[in-house]
C-alpha atoms as a PDB file:
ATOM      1  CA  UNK A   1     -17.435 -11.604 -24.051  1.00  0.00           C
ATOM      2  CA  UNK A   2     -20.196 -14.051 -23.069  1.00  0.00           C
ATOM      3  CA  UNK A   3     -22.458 -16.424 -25.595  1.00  0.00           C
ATOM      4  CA  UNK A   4     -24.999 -18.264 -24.775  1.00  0.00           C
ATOM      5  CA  UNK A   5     -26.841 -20.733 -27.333  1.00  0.00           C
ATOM      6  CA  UNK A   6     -30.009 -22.240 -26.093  1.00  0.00           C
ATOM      7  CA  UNK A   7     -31.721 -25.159 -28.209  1.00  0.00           C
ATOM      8  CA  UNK A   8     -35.365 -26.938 -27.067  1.00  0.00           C
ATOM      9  CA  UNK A   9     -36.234 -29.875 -29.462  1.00  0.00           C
ATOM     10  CA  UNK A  10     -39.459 -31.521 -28.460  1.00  0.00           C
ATOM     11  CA  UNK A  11     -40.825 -34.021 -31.007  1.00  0.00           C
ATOM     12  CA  UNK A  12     -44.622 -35.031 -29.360  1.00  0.00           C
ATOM     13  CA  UNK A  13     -44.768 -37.633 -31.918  1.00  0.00           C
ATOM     14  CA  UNK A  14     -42.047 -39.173 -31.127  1.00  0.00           C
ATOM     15  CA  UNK A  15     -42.344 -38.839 -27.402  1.00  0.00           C
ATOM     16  CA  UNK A  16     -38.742 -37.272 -27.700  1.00  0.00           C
ATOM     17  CA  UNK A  17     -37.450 -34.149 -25.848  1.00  0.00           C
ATOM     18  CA  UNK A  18     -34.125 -32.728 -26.161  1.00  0.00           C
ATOM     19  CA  UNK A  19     -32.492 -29.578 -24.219  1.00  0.00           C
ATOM     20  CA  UNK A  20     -29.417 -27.938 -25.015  1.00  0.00           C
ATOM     21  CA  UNK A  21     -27.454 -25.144 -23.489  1.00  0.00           C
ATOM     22  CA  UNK A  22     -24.407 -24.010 -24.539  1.00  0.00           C
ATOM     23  CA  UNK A  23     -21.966 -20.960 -23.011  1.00  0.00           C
ATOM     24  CA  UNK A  24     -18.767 -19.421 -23.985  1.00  0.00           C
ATOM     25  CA  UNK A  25     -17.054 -17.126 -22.338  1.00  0.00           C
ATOM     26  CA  UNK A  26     -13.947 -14.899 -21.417  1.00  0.00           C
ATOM     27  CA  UNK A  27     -13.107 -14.161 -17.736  1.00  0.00           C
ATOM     28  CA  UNK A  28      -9.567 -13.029 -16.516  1.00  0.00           C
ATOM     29  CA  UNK A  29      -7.431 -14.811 -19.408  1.00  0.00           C
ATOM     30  CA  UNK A  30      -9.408 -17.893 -19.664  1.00  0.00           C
ATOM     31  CA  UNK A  31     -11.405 -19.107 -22.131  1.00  0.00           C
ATOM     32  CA  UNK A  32     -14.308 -21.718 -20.542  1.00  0.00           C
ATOM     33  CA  UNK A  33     -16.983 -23.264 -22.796  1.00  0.00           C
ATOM     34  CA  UNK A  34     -20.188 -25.005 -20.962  1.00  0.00           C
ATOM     35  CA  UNK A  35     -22.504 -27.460 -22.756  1.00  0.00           C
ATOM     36  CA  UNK A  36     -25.014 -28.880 -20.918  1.00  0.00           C
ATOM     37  CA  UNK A  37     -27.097 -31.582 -22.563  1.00  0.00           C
ATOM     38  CA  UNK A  38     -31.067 -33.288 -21.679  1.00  0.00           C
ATOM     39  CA  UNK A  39     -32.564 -35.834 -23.593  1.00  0.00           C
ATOM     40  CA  UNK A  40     -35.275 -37.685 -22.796  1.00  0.00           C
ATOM     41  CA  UNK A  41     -37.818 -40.528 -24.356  1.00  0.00           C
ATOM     42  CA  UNK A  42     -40.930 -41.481 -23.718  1.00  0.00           C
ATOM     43  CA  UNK A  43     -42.225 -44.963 -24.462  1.00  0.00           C
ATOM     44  CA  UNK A  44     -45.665 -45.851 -23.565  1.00  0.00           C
ATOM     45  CA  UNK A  45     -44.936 -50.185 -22.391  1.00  0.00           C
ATOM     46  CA  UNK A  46     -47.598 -52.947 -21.772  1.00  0.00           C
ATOM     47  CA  UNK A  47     -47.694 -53.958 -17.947  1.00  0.00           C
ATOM     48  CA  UNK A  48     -47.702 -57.154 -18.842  1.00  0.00           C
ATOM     49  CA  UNK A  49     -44.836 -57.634 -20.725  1.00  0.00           C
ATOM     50  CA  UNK A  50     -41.363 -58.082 -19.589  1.00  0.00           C
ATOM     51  CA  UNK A  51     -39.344 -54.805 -20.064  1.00  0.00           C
ATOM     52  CA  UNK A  52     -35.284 -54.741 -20.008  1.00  0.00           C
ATOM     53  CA  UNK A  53     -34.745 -51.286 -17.530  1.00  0.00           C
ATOM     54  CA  UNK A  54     -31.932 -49.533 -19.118  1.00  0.00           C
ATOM     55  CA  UNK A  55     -29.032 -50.035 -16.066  1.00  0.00           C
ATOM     56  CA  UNK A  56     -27.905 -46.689 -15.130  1.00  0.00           C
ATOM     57  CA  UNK A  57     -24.540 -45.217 -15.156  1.00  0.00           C
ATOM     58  CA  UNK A  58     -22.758 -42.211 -14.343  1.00  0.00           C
ATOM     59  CA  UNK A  59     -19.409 -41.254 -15.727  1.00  0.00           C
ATOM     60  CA  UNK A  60     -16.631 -38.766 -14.176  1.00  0.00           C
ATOM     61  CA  UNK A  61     -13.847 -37.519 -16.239  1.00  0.00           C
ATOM     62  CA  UNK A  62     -11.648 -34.713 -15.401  1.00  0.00           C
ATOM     63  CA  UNK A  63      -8.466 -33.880 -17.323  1.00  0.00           C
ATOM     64  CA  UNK A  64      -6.020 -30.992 -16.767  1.00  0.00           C
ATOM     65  CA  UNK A  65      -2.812 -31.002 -19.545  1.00  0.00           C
ATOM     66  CA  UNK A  66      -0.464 -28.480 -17.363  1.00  0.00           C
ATOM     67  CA  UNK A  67       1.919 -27.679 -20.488  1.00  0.00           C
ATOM     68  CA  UNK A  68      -1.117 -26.966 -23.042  1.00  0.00           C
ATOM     69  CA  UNK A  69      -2.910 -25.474 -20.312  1.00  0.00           C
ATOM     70  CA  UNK A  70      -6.216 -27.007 -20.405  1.00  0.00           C
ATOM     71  CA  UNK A  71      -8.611 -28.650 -18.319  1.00  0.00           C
ATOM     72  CA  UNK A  72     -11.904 -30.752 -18.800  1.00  0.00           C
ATOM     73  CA  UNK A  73     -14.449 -32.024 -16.867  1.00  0.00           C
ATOM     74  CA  UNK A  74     -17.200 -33.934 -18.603  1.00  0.00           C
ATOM     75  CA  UNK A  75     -19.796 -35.500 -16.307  1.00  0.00           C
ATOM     76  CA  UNK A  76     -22.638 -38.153 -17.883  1.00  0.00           C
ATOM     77  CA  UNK A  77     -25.562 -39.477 -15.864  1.00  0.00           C
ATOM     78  CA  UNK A  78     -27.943 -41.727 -17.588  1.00  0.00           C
ATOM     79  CA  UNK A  79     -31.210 -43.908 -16.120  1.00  0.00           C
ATOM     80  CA  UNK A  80     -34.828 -44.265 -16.262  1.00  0.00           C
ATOM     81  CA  UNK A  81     -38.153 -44.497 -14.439  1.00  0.00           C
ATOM     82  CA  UNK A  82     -41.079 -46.099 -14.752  1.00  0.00           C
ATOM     83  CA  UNK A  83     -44.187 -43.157 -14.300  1.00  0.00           C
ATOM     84  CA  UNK A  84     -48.409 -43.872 -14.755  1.00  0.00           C
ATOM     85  CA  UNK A  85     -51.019 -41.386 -16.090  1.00  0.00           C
ATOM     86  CA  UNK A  86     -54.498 -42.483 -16.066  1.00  0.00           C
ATOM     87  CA  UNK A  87     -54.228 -46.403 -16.690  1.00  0.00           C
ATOM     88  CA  UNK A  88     -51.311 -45.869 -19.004  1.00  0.00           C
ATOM     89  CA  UNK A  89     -47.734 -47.201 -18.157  1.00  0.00           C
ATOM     90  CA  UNK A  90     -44.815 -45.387 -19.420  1.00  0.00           C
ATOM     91  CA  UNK A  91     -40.981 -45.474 -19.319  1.00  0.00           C
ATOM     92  CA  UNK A  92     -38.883 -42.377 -19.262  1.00  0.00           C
ATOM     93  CA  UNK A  93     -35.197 -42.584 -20.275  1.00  0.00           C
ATOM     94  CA  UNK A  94     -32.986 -39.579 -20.024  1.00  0.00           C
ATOM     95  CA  UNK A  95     -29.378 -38.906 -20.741  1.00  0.00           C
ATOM     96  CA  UNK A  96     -27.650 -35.675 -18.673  1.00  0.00           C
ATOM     97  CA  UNK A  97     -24.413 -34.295 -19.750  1.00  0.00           C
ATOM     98  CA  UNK A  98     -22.185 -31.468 -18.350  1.00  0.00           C
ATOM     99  CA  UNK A  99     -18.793 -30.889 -20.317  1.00  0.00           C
ATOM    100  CA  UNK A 100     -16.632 -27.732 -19.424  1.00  0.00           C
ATOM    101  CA  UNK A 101     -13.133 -27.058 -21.116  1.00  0.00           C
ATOM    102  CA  UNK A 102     -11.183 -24.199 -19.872  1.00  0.00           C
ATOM    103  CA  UNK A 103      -8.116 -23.246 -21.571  1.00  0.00           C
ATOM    104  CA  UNK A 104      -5.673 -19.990 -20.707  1.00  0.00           C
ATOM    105  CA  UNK A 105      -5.255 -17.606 -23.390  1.00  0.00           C
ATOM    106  CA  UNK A 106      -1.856 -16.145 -22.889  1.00  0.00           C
ATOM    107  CA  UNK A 107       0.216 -19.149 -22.262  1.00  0.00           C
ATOM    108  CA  UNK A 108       3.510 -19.431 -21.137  1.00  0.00           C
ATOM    109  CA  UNK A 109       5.060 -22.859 -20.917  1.00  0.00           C
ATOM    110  CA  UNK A 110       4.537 -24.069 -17.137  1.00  0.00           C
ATOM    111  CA  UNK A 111       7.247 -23.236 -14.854  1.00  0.00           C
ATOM    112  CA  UNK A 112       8.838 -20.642 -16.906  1.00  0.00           C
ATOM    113  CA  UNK A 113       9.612 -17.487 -15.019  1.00  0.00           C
ATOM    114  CA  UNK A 114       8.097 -14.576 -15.541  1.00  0.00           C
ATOM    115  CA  UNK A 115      10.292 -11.092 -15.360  1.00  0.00           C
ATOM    116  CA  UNK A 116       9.427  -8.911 -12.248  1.00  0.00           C
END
């Protein structure tokens, strides 16, 4: 079984833009779920004032529970650049995210034997 949800929210007005992706699916007794996230803003700044830059991060997280049998990985980069079209100055912030849970579907408590 496989689902895939796909989402594209633009707002011109706004100068907003956001991009989802989402994914379940079944593979060999494990359930894995993938979202995958974009935003981004636009925001149209005056050269000669004095803009604050966003400081950008990235965060790393990874997670594995061995006796619920689950792992997660969730991975968030966020920044901005400055960009010029025709004698306009704009900044661009964006916001990735990657997040994947996988769980097993027939569990059996870790390190229990199995009958052979």
């Amino acid at each position: 079984m496989r689902q895939i949800i796909f989402k594209n929210l633009t707002s011109p007005d706004r100068r907003k833009k956001i991009i989802v992706n989402n994914e379940l699916f079944e593979k060999s007794g494990v359930r894995t779920s993938i979202s995958r996230h974009l935003i981004c803003l636009v925001r149209k700044v005056n050269p000669q004032e004095k803009i604050i830059q966003p400081v950008p991060y990235l965060y790393i997280l990874k997670e594995c529970n061995h006796q619920k049998q689950l792992e997660r990985f969730i991975f968030r980069f966020k920044g901005s650049i400055y960009t010029i079209s025709g004698d306009n100055l704009y900044l661009i912030t964006f916001l990735h995210s990657l997040k994947i849970h996988m769980n097993v579907l027939n569990r059996q408590p870790f390190g229990a034997k199995t009958n052979q």
